[in-house]
N, C-alpha and C. Protein backbone atom coordinates (compact mmCIF):
# COMPACT_ATOMS: atom_id res chain seq x y z
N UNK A 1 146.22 145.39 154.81
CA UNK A 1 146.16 145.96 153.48
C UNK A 1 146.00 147.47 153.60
N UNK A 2 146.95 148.59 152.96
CA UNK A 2 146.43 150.15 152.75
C UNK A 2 146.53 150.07 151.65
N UNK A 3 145.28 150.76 151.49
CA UNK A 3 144.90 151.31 149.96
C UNK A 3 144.88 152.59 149.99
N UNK A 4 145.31 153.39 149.28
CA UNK A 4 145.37 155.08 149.00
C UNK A 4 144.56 155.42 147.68
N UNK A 5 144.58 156.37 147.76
CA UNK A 5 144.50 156.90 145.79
C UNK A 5 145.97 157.24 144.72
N UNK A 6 145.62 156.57 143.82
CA UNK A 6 146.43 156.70 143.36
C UNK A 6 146.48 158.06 142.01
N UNK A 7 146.93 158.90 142.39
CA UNK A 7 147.11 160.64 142.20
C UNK A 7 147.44 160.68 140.69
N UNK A 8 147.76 159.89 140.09
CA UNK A 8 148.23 159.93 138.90
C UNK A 8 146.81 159.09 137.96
N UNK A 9 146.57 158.32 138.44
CA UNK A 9 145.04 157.79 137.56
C UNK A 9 143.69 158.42 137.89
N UNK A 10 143.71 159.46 139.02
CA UNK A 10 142.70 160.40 139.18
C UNK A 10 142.89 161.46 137.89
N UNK A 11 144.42 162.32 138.06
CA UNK A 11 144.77 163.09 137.72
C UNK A 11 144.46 162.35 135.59
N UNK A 12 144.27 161.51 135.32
CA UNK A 12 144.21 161.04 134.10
C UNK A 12 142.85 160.69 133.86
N UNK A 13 142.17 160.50 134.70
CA UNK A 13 140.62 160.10 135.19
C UNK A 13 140.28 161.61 134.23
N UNK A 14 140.46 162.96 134.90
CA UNK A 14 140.26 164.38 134.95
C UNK A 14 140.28 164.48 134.13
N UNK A 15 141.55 164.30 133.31
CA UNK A 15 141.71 164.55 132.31
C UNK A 15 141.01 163.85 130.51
N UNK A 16 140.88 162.72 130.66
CA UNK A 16 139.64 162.02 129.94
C UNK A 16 138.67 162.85 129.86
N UNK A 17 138.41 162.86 131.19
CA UNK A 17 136.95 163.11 131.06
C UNK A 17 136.24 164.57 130.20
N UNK A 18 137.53 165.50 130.12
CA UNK A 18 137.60 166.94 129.97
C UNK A 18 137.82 166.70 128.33
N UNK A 19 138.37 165.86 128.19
CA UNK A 19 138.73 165.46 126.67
C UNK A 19 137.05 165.04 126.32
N UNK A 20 136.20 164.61 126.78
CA UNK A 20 135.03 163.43 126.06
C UNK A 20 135.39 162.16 126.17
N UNK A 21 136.48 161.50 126.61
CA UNK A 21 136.71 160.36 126.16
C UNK A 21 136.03 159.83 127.34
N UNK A 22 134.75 159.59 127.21
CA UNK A 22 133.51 158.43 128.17
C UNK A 22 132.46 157.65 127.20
N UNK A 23 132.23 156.85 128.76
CA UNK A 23 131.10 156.19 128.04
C UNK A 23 129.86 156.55 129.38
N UNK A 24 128.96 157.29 128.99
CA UNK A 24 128.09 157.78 130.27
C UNK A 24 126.85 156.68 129.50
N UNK A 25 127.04 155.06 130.52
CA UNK A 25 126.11 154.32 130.72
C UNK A 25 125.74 154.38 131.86
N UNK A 26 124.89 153.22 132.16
CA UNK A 26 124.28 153.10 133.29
C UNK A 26 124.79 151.87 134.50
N UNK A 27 124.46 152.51 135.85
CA UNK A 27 125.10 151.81 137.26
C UNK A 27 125.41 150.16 136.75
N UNK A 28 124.29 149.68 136.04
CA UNK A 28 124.44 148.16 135.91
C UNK A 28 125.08 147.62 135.00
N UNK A 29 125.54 148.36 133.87
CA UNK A 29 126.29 148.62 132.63
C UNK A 29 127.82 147.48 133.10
N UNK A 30 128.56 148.12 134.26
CA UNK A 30 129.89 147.68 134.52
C UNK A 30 130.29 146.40 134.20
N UNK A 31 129.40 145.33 134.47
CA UNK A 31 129.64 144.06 134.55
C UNK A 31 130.02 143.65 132.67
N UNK A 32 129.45 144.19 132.34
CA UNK A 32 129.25 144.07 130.88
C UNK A 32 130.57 144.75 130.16
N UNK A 33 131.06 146.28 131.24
CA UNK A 33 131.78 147.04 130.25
C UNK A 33 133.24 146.73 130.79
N UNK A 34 133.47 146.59 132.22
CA UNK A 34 134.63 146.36 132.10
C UNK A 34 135.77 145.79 132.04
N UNK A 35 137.10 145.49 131.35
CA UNK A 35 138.07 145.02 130.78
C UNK A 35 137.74 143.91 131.39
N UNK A 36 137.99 142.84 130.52
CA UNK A 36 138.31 141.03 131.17
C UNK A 36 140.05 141.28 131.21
N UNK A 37 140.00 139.73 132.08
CA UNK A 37 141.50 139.23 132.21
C UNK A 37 142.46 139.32 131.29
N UNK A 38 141.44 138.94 129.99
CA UNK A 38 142.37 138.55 128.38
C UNK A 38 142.80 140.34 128.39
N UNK A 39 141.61 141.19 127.99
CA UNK A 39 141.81 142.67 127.80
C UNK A 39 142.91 143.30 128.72
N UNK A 40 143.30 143.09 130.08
CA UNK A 40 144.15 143.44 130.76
C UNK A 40 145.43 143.30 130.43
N UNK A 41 145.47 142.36 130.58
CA UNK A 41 146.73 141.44 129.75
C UNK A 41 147.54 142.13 128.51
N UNK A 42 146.49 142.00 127.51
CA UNK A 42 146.97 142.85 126.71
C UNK A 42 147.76 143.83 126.12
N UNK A 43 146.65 145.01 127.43
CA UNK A 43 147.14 146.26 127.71
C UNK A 43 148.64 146.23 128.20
N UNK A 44 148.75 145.22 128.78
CA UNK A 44 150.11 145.35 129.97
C UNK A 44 150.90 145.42 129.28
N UNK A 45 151.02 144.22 128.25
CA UNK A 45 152.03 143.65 127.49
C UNK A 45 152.43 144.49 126.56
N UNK A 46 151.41 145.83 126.12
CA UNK A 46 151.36 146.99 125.20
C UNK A 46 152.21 147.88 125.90
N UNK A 47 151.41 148.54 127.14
CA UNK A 47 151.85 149.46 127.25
C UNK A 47 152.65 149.53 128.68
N UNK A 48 152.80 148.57 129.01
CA UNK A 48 153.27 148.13 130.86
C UNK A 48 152.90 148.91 132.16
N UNK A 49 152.98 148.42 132.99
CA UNK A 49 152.54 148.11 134.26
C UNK A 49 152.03 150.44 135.02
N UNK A 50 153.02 150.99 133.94
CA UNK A 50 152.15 152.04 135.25
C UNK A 50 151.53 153.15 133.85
N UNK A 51 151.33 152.56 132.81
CA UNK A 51 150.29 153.19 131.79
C UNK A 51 148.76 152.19 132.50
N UNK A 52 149.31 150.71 132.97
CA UNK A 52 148.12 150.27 133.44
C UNK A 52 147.26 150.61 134.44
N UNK A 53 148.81 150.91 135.81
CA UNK A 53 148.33 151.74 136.71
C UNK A 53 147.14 152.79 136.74
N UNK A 54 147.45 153.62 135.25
CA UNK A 54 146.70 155.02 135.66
C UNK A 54 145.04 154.72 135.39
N UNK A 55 144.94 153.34 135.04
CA UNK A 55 143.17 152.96 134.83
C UNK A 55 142.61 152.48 136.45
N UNK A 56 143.76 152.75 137.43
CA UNK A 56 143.11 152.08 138.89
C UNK A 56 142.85 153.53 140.21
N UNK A 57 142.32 153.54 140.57
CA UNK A 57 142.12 154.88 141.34
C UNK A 57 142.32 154.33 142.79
N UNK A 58 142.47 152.98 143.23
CA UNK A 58 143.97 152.60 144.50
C UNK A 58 144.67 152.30 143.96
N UNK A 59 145.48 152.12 144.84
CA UNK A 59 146.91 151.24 144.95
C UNK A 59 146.98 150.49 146.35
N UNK A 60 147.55 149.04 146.59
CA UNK A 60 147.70 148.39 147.30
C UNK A 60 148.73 148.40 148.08
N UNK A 61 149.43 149.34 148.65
CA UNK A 61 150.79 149.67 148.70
C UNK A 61 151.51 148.09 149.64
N UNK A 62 151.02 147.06 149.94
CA UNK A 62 151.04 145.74 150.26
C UNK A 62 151.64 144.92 149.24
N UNK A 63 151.09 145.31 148.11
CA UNK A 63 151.48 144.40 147.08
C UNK A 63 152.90 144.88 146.28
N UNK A 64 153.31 144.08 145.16
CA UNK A 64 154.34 144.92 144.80
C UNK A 64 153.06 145.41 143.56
N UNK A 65 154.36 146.50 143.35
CA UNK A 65 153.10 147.62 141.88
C UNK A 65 153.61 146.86 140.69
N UNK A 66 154.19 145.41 140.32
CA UNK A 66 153.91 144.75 139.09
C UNK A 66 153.21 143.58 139.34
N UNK A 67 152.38 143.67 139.63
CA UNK A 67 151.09 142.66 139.98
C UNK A 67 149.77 143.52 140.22
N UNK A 68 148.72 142.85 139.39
CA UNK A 68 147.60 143.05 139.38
C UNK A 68 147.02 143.71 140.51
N UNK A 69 147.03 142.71 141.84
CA UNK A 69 146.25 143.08 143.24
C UNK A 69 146.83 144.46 143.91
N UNK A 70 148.03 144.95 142.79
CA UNK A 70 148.54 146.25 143.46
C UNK A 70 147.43 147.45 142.70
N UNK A 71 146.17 146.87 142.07
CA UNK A 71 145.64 148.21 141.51
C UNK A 71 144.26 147.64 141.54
N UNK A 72 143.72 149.01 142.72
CA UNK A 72 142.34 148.73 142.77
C UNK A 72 141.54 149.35 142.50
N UNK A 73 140.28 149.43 142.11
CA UNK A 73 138.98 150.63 141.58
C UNK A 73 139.34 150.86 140.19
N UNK A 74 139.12 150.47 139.27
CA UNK A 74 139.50 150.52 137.79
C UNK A 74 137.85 151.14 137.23
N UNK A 75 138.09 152.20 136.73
CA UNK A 75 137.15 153.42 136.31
C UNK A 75 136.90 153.25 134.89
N UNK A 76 137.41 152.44 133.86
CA UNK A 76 137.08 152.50 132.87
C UNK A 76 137.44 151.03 132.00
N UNK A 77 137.79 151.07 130.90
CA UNK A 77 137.97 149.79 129.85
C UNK A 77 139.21 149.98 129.05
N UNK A 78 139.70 151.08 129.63
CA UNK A 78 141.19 150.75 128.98
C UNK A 78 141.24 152.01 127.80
N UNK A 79 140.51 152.66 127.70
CA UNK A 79 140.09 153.84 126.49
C UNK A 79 139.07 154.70 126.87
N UNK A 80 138.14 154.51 127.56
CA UNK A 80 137.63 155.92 128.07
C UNK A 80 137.02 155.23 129.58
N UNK A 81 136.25 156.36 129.85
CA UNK A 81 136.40 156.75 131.81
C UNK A 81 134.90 155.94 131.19
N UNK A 82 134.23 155.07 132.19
CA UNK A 82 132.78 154.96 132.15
C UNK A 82 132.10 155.40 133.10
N UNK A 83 131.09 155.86 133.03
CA UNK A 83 130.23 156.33 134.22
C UNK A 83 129.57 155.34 135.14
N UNK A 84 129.82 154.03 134.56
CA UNK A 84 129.23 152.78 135.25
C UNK A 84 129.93 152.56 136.53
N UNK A 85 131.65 152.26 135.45
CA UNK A 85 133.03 152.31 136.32
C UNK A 85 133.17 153.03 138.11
N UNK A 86 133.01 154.28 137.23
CA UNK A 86 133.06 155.09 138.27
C UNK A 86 132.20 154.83 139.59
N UNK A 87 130.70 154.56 139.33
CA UNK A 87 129.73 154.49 140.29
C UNK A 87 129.75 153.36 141.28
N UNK A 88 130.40 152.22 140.58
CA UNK A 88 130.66 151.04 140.77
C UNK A 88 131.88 150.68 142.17
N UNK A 89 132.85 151.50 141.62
CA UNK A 89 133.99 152.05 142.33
C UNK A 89 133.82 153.17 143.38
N UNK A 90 132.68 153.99 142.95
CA UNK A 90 132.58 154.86 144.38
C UNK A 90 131.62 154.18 145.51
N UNK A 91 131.03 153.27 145.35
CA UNK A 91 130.22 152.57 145.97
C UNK A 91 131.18 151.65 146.42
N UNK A 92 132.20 150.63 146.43
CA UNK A 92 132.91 149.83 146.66
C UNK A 92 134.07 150.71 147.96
N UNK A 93 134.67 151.93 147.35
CA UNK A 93 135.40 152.51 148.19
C UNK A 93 134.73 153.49 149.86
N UNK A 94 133.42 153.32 149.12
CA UNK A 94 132.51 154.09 150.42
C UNK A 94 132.18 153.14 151.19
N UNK A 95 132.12 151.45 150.95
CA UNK A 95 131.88 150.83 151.56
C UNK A 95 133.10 150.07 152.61
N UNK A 96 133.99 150.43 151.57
CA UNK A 96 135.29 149.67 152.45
C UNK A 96 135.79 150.98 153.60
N UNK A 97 135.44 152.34 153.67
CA UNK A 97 135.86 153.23 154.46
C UNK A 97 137.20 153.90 153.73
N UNK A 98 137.25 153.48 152.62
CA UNK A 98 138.55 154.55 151.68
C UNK A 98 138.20 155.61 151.38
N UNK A 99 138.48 156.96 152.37
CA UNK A 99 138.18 158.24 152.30
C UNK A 99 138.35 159.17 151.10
N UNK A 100 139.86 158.49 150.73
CA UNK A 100 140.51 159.56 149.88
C UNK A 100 140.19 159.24 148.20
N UNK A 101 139.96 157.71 147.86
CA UNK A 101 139.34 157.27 146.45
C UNK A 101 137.94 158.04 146.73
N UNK A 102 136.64 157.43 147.54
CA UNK A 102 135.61 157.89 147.64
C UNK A 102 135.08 159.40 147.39
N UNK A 103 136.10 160.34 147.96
CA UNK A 103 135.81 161.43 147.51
C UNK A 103 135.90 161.62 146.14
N UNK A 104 137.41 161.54 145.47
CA UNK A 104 138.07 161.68 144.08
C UNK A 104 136.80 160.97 142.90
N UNK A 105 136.13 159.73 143.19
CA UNK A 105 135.05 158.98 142.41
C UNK A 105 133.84 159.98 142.84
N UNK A 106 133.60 160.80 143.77
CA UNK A 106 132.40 160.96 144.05
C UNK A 106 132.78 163.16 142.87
N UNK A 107 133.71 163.28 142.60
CA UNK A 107 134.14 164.29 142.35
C UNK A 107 134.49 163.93 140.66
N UNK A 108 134.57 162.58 140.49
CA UNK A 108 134.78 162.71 138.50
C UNK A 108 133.43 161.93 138.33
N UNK A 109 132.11 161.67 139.52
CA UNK A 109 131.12 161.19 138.79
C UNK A 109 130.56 162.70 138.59
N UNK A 110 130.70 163.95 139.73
CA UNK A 110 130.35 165.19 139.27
C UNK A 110 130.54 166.16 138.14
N UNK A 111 132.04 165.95 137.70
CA UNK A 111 132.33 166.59 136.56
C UNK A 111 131.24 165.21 135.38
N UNK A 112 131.75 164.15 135.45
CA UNK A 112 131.05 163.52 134.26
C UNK A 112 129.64 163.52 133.66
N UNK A 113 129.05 164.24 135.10
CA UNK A 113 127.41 164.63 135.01
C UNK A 113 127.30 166.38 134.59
N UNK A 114 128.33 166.69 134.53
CA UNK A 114 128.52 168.17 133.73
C UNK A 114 128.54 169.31 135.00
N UNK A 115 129.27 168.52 136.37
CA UNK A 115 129.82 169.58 137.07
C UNK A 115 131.31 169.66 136.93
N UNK A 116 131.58 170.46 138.18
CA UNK A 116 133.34 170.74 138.35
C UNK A 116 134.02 170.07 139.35
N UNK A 117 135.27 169.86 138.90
CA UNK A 117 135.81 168.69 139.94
C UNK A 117 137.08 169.32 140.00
């Protein structure tokens, strides 16, 4: 399996976040906040497969990119960045040894705490 970052849902990550569009809860929050199966779905069927993309901060480059398991670290609920998301996901990518997500999550939990990224 390689997983990368995917440059275009960072780059939209950034950009949220600069807009306001968050939800700055808390580390344990995620389970609660983010998108179910049904909610995914949804989205897809709305807006397809690489508007979905830009809510995942990997990519599976293993998989094909119209399937789910091709998008990993999902930062928010489909409408704004959460701070849960994020923490959740930088902890997951620091653990698996994914250099290049880990930084990018460890750099929009900084701007989201009111630094610069």
């Amino acid at each position: 399996m390689t997983v990368r970052l995917n440059e275009k849902a960072y780059e939209h990550a950034k950009s949220l976040i600069r807009k306001g569009q968050t939800a700055k809860d808390e580390r344990d929050d995620w389970s609660e906040h983010a998108p179910t199966a049904d909610e995914e779905n949804a989205y897809l069927d709305k807006h397809g497969w690489r508007e979905y993309g830009r809510w995942y901060l990997g990519i599976d480059t293993d998989m094909d990119d119209e399937t789910k398991g091709h998008y990993k670290f999902p930062y928010g609920d489909l409408r704004r960045v959460h701070r849960c998301g994020v923490i959740s996901a930088e902890s997951r990518a620091a653990q698996n040894d994914y250099d290049d997500i880990t930084e990018a999550l460890e750099k929009l939990h900084e701007l989201m705490d009111g630094g610069h990224a």
